[in-house]
C-alpha atoms as a PDB file:
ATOM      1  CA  UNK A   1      -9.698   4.306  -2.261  1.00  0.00           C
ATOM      2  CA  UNK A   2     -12.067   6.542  -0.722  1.00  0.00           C
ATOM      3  CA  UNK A   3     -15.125   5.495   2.009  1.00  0.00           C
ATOM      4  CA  UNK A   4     -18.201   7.588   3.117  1.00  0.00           C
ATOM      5  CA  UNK A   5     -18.567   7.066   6.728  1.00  0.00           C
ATOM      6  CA  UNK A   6     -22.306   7.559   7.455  1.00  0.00           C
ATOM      7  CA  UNK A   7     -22.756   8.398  11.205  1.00  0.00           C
ATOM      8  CA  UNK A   8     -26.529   8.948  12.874  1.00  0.00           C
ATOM      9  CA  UNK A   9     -26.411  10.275  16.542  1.00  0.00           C
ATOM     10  CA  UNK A  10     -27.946   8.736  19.459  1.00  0.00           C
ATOM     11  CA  UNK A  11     -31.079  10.450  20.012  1.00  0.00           C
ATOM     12  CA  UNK A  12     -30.143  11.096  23.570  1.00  0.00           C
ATOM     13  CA  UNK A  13     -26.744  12.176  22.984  1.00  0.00           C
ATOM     14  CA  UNK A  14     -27.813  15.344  24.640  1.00  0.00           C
ATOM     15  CA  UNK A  15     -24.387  18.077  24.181  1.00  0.00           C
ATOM     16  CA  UNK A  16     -21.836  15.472  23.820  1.00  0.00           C
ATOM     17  CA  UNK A  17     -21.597  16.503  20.132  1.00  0.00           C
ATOM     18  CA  UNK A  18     -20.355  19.869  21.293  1.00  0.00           C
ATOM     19  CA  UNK A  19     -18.467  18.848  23.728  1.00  0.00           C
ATOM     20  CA  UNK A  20     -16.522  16.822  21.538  1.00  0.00           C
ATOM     21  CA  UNK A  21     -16.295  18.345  18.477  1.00  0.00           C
ATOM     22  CA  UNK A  22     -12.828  20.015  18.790  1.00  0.00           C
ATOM     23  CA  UNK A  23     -11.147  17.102  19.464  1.00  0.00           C
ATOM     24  CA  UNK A  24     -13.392  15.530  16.331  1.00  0.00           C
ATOM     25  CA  UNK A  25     -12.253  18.661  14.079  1.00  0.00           C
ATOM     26  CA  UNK A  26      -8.471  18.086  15.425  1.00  0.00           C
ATOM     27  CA  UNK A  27      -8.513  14.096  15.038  1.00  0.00           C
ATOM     28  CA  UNK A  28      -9.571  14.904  11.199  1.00  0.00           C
ATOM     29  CA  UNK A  29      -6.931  17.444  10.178  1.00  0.00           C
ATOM     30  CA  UNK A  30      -3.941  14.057   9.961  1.00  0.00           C
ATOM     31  CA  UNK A  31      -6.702  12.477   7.246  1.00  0.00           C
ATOM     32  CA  UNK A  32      -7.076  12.380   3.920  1.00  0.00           C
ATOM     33  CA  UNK A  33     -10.542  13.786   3.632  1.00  0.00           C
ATOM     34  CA  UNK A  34     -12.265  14.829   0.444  1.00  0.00           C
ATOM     35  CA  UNK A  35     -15.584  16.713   2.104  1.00  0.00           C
ATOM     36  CA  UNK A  36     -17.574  16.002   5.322  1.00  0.00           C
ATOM     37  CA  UNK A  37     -19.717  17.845   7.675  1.00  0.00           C
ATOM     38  CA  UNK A  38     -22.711  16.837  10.358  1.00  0.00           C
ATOM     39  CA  UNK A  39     -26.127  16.064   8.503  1.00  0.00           C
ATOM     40  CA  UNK A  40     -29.141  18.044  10.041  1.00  0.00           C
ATOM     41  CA  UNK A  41     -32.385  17.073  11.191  1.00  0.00           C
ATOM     42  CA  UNK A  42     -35.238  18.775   9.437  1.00  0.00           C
ATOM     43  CA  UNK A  43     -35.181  21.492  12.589  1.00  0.00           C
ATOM     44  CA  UNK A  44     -31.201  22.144  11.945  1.00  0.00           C
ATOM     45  CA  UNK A  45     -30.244  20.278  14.139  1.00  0.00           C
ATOM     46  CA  UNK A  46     -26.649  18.253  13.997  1.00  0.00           C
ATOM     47  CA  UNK A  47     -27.898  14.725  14.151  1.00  0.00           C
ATOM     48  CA  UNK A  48     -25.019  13.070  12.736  1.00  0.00           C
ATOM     49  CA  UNK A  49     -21.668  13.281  10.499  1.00  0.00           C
ATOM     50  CA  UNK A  50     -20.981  12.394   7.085  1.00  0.00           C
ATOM     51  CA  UNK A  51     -17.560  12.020   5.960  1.00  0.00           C
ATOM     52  CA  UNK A  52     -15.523  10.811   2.820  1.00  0.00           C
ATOM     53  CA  UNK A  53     -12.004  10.256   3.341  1.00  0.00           C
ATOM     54  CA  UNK A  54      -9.212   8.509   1.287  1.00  0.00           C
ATOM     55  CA  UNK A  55      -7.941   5.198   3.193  1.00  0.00           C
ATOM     56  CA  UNK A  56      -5.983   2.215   1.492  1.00  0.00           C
ATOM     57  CA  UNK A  57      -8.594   0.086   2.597  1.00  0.00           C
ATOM     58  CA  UNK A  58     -11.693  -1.109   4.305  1.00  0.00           C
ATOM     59  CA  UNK A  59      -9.265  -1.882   7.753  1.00  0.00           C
ATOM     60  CA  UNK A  60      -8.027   1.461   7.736  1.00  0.00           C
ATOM     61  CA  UNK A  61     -11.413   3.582   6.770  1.00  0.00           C
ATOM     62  CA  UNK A  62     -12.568   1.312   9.594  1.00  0.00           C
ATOM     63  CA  UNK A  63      -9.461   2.091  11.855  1.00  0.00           C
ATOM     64  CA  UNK A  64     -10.146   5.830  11.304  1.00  0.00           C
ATOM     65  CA  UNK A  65     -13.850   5.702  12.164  1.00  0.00           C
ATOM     66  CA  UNK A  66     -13.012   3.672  15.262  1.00  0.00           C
ATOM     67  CA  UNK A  67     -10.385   6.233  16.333  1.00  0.00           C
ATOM     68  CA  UNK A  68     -12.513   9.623  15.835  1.00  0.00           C
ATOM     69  CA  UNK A  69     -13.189  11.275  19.174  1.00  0.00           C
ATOM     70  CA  UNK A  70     -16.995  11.523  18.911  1.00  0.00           C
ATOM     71  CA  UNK A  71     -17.493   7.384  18.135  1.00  0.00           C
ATOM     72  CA  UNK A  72     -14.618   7.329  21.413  1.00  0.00           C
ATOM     73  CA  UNK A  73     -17.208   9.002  23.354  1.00  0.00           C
ATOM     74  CA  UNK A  74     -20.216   6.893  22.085  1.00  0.00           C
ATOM     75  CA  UNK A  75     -21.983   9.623  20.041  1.00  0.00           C
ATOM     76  CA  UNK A  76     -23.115   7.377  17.712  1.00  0.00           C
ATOM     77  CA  UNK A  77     -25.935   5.354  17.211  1.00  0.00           C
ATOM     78  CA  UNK A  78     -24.807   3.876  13.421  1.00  0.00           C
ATOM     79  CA  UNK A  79     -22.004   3.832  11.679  1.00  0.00           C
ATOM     80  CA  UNK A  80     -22.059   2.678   8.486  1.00  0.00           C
ATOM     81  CA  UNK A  81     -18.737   2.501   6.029  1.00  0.00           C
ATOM     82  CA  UNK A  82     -19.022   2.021   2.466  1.00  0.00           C
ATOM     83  CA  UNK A  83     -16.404   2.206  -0.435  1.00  0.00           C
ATOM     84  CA  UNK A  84     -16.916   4.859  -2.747  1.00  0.00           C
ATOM     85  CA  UNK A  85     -15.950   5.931  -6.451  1.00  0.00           C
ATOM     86  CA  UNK A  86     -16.159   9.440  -7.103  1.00  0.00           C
ATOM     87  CA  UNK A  87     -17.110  10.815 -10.824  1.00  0.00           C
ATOM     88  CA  UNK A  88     -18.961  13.512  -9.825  1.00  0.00           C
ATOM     89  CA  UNK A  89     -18.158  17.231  -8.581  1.00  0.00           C
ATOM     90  CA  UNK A  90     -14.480  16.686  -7.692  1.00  0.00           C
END
């Protein structure tokens, strides 16, 4: 089953995106994840992360959001996990 994991930044999260993001980009290479990327504020700015990744269920997309370095850290301000069908552009 795959989730979209639907991340907004704290808005004073100042460079602890940066900071963190190899240990975000290494934490994602054991998943099953069918696209992702951060979202950008209307400036271009990363603001936040959107992810869809293959999990057997709600626990473990939950266990996997949990365990990524940047929500470790406290990047984020939301995190929001909903199951997913895809149809479209696979």
């Amino acid at each position: 089953m795959y989730f979209v994991i639907h991340a907004i930044d704290r808005s004073d999260a100042g460079t602890l995106r940066g900071r963190t993001r190899p240990a975000h980009l290494d934490y994602l290479g054991g998943f099953d994840i069918l696209f992702g990327g951060p979202m950008l504020d209307d400036d271009g700015a990363m603001c936040g992360s959107l992810i869809v990744v293959q999990a057997e269920d709600r626990t473990a997309a939950e266990a996997f959001a949990d365990g990524d370095p940047y929500a470790l850290a406290g990047l984020f301000e939301t995190v929001t996990i909903t199951a997913i069908k895809p149809l479209l552009g696979i």
